[in-house]
Protein backbone atom coordinates (compact mmCIF):
# COMPACT_ATOMS: atom_id res chain seq x y z
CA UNK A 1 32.95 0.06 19.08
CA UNK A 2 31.47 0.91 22.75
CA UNK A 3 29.10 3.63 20.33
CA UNK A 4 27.80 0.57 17.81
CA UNK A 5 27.18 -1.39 20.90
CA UNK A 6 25.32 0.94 22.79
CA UNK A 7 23.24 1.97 19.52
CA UNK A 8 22.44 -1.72 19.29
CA UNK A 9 21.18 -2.45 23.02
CA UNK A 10 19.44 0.84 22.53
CA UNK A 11 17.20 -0.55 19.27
CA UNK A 12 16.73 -3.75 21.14
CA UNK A 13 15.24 -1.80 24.13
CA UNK A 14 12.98 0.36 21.95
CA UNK A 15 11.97 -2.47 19.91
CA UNK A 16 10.79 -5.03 22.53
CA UNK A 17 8.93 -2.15 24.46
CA UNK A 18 7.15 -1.02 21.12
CA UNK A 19 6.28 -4.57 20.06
CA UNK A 20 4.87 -4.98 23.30
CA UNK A 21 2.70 -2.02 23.00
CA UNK A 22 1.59 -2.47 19.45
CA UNK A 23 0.51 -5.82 20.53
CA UNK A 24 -1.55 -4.52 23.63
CA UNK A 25 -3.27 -1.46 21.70
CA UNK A 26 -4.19 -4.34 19.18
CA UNK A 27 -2.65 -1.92 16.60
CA UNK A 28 -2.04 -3.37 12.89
CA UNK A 29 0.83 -1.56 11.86
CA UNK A 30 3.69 -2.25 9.34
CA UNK A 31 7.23 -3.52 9.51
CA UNK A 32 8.45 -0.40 7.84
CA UNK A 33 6.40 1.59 10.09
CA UNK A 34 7.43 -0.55 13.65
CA UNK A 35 11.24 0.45 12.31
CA UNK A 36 10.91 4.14 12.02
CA UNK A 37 8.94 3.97 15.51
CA UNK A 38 12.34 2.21 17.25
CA UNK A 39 14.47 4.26 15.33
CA UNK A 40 12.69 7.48 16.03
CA UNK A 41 12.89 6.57 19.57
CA UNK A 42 16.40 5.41 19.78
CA UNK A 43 17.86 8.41 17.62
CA UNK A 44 16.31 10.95 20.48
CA UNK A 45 19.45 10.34 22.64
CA UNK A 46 21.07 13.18 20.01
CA UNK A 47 19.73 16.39 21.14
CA UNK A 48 19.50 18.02 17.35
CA UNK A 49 16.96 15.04 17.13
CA UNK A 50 15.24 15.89 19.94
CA UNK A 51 14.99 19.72 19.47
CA UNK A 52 14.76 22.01 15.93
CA UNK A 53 18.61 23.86 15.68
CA UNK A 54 18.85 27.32 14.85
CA UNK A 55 22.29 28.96 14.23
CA UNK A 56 23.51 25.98 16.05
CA UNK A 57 21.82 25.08 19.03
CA UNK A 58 18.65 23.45 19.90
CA UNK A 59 15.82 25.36 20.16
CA UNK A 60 12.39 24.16 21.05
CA UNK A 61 10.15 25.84 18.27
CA UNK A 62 6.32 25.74 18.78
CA UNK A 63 4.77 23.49 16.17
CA UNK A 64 2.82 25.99 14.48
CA UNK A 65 5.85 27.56 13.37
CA UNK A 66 7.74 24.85 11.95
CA UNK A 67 4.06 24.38 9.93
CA UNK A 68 4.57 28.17 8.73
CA UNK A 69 8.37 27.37 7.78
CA UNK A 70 7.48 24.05 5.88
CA UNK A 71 4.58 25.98 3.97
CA UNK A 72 6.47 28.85 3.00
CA UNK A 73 10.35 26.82 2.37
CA UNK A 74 11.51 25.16 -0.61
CA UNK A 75 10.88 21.68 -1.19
CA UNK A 76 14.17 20.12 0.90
CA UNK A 77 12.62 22.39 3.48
CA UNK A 78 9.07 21.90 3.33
CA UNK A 79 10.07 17.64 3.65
CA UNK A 80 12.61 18.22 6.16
CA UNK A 81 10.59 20.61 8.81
CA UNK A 82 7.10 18.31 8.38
CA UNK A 83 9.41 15.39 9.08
CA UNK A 84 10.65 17.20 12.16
CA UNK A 85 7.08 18.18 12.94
CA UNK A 86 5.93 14.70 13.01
CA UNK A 87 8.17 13.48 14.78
CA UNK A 88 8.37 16.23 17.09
CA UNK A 89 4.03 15.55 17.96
CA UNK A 90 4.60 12.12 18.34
CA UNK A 91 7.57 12.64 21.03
CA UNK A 92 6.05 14.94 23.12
CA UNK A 93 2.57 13.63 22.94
CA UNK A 94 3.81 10.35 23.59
CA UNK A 95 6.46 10.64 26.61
CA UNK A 96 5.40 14.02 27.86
CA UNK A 97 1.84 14.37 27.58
CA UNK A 98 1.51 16.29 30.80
CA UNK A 99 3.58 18.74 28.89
CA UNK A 100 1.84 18.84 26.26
CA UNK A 101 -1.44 19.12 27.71
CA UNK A 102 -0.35 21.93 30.20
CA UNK A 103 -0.42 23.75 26.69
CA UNK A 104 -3.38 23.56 24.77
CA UNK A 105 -5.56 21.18 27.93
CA UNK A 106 -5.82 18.28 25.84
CA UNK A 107 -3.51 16.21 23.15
CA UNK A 108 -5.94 17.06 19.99
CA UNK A 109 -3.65 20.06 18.85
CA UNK A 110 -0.52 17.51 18.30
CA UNK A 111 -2.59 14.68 17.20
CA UNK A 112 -3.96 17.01 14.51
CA UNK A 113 -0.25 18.62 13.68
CA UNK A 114 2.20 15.34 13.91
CA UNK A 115 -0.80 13.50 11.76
CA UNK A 116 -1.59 16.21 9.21
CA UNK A 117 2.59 16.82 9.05
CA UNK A 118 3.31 12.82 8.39
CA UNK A 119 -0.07 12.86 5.17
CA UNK A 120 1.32 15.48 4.14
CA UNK A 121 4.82 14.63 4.06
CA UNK A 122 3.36 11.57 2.61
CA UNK A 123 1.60 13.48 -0.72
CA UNK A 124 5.02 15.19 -1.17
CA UNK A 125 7.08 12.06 -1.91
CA UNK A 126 5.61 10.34 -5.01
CA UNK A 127 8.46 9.28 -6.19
CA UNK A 128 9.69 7.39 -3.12
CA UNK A 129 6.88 5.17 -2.66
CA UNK A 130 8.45 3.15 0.65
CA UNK A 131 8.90 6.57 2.33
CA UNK A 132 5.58 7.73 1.41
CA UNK A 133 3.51 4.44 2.75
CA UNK A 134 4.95 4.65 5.54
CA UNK A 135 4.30 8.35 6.55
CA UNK A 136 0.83 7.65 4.79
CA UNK A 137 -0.16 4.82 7.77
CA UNK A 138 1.81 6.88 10.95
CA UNK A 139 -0.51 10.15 9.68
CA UNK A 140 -3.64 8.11 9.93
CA UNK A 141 -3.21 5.85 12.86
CA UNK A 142 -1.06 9.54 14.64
CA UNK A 143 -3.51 8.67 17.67
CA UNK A 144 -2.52 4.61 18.30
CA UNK A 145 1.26 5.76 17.81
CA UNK A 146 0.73 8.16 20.72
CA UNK A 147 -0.59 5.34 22.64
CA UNK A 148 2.34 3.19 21.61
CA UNK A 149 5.11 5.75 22.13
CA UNK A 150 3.46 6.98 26.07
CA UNK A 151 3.15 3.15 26.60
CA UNK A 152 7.52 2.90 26.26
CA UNK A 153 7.69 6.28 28.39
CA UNK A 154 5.85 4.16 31.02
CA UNK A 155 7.95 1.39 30.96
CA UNK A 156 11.15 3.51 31.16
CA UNK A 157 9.98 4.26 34.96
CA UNK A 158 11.93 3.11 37.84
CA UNK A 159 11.36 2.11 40.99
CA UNK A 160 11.37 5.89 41.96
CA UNK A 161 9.22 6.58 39.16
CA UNK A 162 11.63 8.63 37.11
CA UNK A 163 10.76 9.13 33.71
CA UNK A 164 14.33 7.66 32.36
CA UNK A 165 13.62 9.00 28.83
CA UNK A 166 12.69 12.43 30.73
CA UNK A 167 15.94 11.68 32.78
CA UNK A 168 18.06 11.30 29.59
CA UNK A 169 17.25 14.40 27.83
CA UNK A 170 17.77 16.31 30.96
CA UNK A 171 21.15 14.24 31.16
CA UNK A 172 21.79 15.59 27.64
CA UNK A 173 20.84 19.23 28.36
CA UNK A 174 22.66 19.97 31.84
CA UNK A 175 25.31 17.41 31.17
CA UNK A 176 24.26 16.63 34.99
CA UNK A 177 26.22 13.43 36.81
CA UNK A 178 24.00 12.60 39.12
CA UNK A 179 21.43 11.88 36.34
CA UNK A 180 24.13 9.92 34.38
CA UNK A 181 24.41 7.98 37.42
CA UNK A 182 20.61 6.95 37.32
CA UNK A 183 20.91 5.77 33.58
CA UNK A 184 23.61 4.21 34.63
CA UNK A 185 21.88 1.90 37.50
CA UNK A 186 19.17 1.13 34.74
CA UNK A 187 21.69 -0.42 32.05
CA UNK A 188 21.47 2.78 30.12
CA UNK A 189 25.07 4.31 29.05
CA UNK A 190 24.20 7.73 28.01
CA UNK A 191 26.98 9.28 26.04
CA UNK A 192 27.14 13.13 26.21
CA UNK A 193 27.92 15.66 23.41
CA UNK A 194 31.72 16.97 23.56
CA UNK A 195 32.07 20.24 24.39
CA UNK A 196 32.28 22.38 21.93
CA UNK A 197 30.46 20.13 19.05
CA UNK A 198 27.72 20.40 17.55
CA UNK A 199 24.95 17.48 16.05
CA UNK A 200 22.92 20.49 14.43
């Protein structure tokens, strides 16, 4: 019960702070869309979400490399690994763009690879139309998402400027208390992975 409550608060944080942003970047952008935004956001609290899992574990794989894999896999492959990529592009160049430009200088290279990944995740689902609109409209407006997505790593700032999505990953990594104490003081009940389990 504490899990579906926390999942719910969770979507209601996401979706106020993306609502918010969509209506300050004057961004037209669908229902369907607005969802997988939230959701995408919300569902990051699982590591294997936030990170591609090899043999297990999470592993943070360059993007041109999960291009390579989805090029060369089968098709359950090629949709799952583009999906990843997407939403991969969009995380980092969204919350951590200082990372991301630290790496290639500017955010162009994962514009261009979270954008090209979501059209053509798109053209690979014809016959699941909802699915494919919606990838369709996040690969062409992949720029105003970014804006949307760094706007919600803004507002998760404290007083002490911490980066509280920043702080929760790193909660989820190290499995450190005196981070879990931070989320804590913000309303945010991070739940850690059990030892020994895996998401991946």
């Amino acid at each position: 019960m504490a899990d579906v409550v926390e999942n719910s608060s969770l979507l209601s944080f996401f979706r106020d702070l993306v609502r918010r942003a969509i209506v300050k970047h004057k961004i037209s952008l669908t229902e369907d869309s607005e969802f997988y935004i939230v959701n995408l956001l919300s569902e990051l609290k699982k590591t294997d979400k936030a990170f591609d899992c090899v043999g297990g574990q999470p592993e943070d794989t360059p993007l041109a490399l999960l291009l390579e894999r989805a090029v060369h896999g089968d098709t359950a492959t090629r949709v799952r690994t583009l999906k990843f990529l997407g939403d991969n592009a969009l995380f980092v160049a969204g919350i951590f763009p200082e990372r991301a430009t630290r790496r290639f200088k500017t955010l162009d290279y994962y514009i261009r690879m979270g954008g090209g990944a979501y059209l053509t995740l798109a053209s690979s689902m014809p016959g699941q139309r909802g699915f494919s609109e919606v990838f369709e409209e996040m690969g062409i407006k992949f720029r105003h998402l970014v804006d949307v997505v760094n706007d919600v790593g803004k507002a998760g700032r404290n007083l002490t400027d911490i980066n509280l999505l920043e702080c929760y990953e790193r909660f989820l990594a190290t499995g450190d208390q005196r981070l879990r104490d931070v989320l804590v003081q913000e309303g945010i009940l991070p739940v850690a992975k059990h030892p020994g389990s895996s998401n991946c």
